[in-house]
Protein backbone atom coordinates (compact mmCIF):
# COMPACT_ATOMS: atom_id res chain seq x y z
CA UNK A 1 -54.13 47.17 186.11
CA UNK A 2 -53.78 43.63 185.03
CA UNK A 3 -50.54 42.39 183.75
CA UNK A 4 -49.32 41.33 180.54
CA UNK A 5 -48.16 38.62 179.42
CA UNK A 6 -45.57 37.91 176.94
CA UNK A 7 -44.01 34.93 175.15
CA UNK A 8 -40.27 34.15 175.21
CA UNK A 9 -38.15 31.28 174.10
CA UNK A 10 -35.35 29.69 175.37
CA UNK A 11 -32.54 26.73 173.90
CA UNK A 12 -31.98 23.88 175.91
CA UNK A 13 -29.45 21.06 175.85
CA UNK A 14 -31.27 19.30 174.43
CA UNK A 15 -31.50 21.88 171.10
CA UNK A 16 -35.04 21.89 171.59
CA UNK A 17 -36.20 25.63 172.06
CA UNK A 18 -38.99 26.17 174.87
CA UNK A 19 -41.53 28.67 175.13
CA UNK A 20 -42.32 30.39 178.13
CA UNK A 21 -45.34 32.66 179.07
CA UNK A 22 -44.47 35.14 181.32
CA UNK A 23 -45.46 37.97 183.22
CA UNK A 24 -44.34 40.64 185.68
CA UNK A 25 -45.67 42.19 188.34
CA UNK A 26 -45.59 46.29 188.91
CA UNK A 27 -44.84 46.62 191.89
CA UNK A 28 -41.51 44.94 193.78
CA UNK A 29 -41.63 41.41 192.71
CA UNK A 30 -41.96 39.31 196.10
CA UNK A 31 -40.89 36.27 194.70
CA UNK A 32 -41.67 33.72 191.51
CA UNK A 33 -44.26 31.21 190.19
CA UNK A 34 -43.82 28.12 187.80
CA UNK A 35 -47.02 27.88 186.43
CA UNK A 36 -47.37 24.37 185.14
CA UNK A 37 -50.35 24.18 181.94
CA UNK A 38 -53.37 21.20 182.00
CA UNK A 39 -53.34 18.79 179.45
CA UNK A 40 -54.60 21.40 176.96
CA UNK A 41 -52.00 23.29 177.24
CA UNK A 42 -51.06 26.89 177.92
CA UNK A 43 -55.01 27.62 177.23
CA UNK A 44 -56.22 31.31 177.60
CA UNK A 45 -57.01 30.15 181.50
CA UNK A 46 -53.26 29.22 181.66
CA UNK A 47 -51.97 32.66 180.36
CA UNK A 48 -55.08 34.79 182.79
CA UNK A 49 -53.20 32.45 185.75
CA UNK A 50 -50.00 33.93 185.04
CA UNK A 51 -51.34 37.59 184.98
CA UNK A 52 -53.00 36.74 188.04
CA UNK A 53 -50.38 36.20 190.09
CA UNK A 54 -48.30 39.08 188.57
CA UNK A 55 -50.76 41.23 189.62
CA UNK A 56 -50.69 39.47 193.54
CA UNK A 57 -46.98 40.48 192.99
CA UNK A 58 -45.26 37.26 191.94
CA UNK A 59 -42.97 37.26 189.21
CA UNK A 60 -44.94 34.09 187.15
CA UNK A 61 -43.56 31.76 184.04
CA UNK A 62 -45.30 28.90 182.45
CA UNK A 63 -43.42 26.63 180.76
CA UNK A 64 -44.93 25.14 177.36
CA UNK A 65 -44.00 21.71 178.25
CA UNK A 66 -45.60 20.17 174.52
CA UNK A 67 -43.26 22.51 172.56
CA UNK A 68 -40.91 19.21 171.29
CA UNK A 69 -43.94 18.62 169.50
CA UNK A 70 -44.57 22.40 167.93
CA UNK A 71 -47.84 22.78 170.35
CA UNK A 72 -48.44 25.22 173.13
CA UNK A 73 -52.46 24.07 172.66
CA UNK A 74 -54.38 20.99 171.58
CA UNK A 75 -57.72 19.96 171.13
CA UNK A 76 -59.44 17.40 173.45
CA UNK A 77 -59.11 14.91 170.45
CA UNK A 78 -55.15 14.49 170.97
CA UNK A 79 -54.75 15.72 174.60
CA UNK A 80 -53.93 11.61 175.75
CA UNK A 81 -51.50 11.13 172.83
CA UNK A 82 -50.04 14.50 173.73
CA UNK A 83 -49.90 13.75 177.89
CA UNK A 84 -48.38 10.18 176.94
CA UNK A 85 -45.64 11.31 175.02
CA UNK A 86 -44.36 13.56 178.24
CA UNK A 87 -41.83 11.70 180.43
CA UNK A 88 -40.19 12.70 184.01
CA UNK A 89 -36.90 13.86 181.97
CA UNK A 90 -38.85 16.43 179.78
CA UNK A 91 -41.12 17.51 182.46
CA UNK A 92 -37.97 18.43 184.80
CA UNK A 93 -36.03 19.87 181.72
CA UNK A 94 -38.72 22.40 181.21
CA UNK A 95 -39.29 22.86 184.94
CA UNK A 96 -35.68 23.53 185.27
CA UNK A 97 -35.38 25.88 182.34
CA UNK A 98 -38.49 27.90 184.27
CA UNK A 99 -36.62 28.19 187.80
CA UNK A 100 -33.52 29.36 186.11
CA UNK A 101 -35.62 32.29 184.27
CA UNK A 102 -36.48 33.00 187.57
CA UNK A 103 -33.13 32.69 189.38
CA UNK A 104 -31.51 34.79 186.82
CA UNK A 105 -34.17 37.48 187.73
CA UNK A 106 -32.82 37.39 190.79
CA UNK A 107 -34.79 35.15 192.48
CA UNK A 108 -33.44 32.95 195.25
CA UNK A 109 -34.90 29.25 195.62
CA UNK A 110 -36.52 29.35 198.67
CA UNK A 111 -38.84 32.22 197.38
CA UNK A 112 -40.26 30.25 194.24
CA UNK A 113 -43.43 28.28 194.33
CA UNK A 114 -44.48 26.08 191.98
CA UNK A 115 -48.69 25.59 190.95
CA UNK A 116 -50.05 23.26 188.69
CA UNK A 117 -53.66 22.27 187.69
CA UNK A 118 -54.78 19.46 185.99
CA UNK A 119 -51.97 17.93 184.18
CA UNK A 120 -50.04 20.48 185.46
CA UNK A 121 -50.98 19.25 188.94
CA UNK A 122 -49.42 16.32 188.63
CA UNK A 123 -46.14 17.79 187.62
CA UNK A 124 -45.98 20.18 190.28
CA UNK A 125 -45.87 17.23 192.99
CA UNK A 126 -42.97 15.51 190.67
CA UNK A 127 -41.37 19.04 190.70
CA UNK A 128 -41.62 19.67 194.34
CA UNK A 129 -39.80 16.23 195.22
CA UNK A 130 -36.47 16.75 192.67
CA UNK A 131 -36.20 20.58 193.03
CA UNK A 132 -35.34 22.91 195.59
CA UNK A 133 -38.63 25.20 195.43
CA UNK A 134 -40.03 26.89 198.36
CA UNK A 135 -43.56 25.53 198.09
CA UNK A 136 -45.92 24.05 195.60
CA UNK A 137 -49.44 24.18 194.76
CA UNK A 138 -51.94 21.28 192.84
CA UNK A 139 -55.25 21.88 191.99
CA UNK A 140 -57.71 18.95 190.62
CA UNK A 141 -54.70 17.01 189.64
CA UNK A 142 -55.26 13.20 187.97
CA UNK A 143 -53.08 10.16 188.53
CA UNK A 144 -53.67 9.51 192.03
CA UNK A 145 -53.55 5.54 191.56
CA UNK A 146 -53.08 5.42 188.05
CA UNK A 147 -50.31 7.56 186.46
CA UNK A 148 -51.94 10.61 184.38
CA UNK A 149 -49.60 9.38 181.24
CA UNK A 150 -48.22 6.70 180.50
CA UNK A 151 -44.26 7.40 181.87
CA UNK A 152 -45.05 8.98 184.83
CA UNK A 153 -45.57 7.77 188.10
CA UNK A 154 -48.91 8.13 190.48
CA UNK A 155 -49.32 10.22 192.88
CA UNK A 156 -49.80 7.94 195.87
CA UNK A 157 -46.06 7.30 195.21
CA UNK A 158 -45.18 10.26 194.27
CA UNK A 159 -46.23 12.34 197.45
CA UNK A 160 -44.32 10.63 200.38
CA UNK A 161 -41.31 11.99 198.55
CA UNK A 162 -42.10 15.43 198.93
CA UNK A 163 -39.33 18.30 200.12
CA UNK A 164 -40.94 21.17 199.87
CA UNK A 165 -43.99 22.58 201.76
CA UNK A 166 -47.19 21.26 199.27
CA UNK A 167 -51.14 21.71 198.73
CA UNK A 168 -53.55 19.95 197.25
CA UNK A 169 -56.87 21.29 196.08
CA UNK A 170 -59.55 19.06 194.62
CA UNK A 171 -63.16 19.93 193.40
CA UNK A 172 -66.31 17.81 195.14
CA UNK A 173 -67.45 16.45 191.72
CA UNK A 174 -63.96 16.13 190.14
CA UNK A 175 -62.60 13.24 188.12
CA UNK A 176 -60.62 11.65 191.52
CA UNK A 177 -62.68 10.22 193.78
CA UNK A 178 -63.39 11.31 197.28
CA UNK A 179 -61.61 7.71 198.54
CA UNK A 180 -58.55 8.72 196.03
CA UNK A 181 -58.30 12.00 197.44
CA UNK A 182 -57.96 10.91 200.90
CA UNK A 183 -55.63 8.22 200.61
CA UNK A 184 -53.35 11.04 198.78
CA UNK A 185 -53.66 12.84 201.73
CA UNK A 186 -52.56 10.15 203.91
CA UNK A 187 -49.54 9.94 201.63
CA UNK A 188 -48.91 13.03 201.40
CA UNK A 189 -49.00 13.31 205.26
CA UNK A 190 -45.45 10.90 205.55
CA UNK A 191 -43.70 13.13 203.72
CA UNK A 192 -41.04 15.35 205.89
CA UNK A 193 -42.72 18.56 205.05
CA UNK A 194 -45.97 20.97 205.82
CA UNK A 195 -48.62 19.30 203.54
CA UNK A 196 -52.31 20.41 203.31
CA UNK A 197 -55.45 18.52 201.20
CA UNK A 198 -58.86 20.61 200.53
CA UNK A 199 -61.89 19.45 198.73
CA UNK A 200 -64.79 21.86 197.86
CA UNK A 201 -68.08 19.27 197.90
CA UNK A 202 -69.68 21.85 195.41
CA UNK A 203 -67.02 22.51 192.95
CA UNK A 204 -66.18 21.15 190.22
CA UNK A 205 -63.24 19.95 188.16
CA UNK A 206 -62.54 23.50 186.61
CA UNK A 207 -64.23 25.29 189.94
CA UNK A 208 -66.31 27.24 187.06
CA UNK A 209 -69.74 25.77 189.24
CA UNK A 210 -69.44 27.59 192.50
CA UNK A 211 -67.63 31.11 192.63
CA UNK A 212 -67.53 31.14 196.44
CA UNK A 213 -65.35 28.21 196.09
CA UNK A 214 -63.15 29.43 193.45
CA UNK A 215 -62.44 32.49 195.44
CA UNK A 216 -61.69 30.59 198.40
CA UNK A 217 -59.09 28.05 196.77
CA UNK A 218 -57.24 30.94 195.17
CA UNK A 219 -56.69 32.78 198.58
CA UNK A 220 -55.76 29.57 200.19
CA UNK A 221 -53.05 28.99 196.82
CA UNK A 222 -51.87 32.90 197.60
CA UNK A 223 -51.98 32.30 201.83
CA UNK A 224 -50.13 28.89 201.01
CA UNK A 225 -46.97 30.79 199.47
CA UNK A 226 -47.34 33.46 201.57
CA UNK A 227 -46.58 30.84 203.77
CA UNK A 228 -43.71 29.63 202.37
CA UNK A 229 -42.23 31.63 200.54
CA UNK A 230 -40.01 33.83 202.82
C-alpha cells in the first residue's frame, strides 16, 4: 500500500511558518529522510519521493524551502528568480526545522539521511557539511563550478567539506558536464568521509529516458543509507 502524504506547518524564529510534506511508513520506521525539492518546488514527483521512501520504511519530510515567498510550486518562468532569492541561512533554517521533526519523532542523528535532486541536490551537499546527518544523497544536482543561485556556493567547494557519508548521482545527458562531474568527484574524494559519484551514460536529467537506469539509481540511493544509516 503506498503511503500518504500529508502537509504540516511549522513557526520558526524567524516568524516565518514552513510547510512540510510528510509521510510515514507502516511498518517500524527504520530511520528518517529530508527530502530536499528541485527548483520547481515540492512538484507531484517531490511528494511520490516522499511516499516512496515511506513505503521502503523511512520516516520522510520535505521541507518547502520557497514558503517566505507563499510558494510550494512555480512555473519554469520564475524558477531563477525563485532559486536566487534562497541563501545558505534559509536553506539551513528549513533543513534544521526538518531534522528536528524528525528528532522529535524519535529519531536519533546518526539514522537520518538527507536526498536532494536538482536544486535540492545542491542543498543536500551544503546540508551534509553543517549538520550532523548520517548520510546524504544528490541526484543531477547543478552548481558544480558555478553556484546554482546566486548566494550559494559551488559545489567544487562545497564537497571537500563534507562530514557525513555522501553520493552523487548524475544522468549521461544531464545539464553538468561529464568533465564537471568528475572533477566533483575528485573533490568530493578529499573530504574525510565515504563518498561515491555514478553517472548513467543513457539517462537523462530527470532519468525519465531509461527505466533500467532509474531503477538502478534508486536501489543504489536505498543501499547508500542502508549503508549508513545504522
Amino acid at each position: 500500500m503506498t503511503a500518504t502524504t500529508r502537509t504540516e506547518t511549522v513557526e520558526l524564529d524567524d516568524d516565518s511558518r514552513l510547510r512540510l510534506t510528510v509521510a510515514e511508513p507502516d511498518s517500524t520506521v527504520r530511520g528518517g529522510i529530508v527530502v530536499l525539492h528541485e527548483a520547481r518546488g515540492v512538484t507531484d514527483t517531490v511528494r511520490s519521493l516522499v511516499s516512496s521512501l515511506a513505503d521502503e520504511g523511512w520516516l520522510a519530510v520535505a521541507p518547502h524551502l520557497y514558503h517566505r515567498d507563499g510558494a510550494d510550486e512555480v512555473d519554469s518562468e520564475h524558477v531563477a528568480d525563485q532559486v536566487n532569492r534562497l541563501t545558505p541561512e534559509s536553506v539551513l533554517c528549513d533543513s534544521d526545522a526538518a531534522l528536528e521533526w524528525l528528532a522529535d519523532r524519535g529519531v536519533a542523528a546518526d539514522r537520518i539521511g538527507v536526498l536532494g535532486f536538482d536544486l535540492g541536490a545542491a542543498v543536500a551537499v551544503k546540508v551534509g557539511t553543517r549538520r550532523p546527518v548520517g548520510a546524504a544523497v544528490s541526484v543531477s544536482a547543478p552548481g558544480v563550478l558555478n553556484p546554482v543561485g546566486t548566494q550559494l556556493r559551488p559545489l567544487l567547494d562545497t564537497a571537500p567539506e563534507l562530514t557525513c557519508p555522501w553520493l552523487g548521482i548524475f544522468g549521461g545527458d544531464d545539464t553538468v558536464p561529464a568533465e564537471d562531474v568528475e572533477k566533483l568527484r575528485d573533490a568530493a574524494a578529499s573530504a574525510p568521509v565515504a563518498t561515491d559519484v555514478v553517472r548513467y551514460p543513457e539517462a537523462n536529467h530527470r532519468f525519465d529516458t531509461d527505466p533500467v537506469s532509474a531503477i538502478d539509481a534508486w536501489q543504489r540511493t536505498l543501499n547508500w543509507f542502508d549503508s549508513h544509516l545504522r
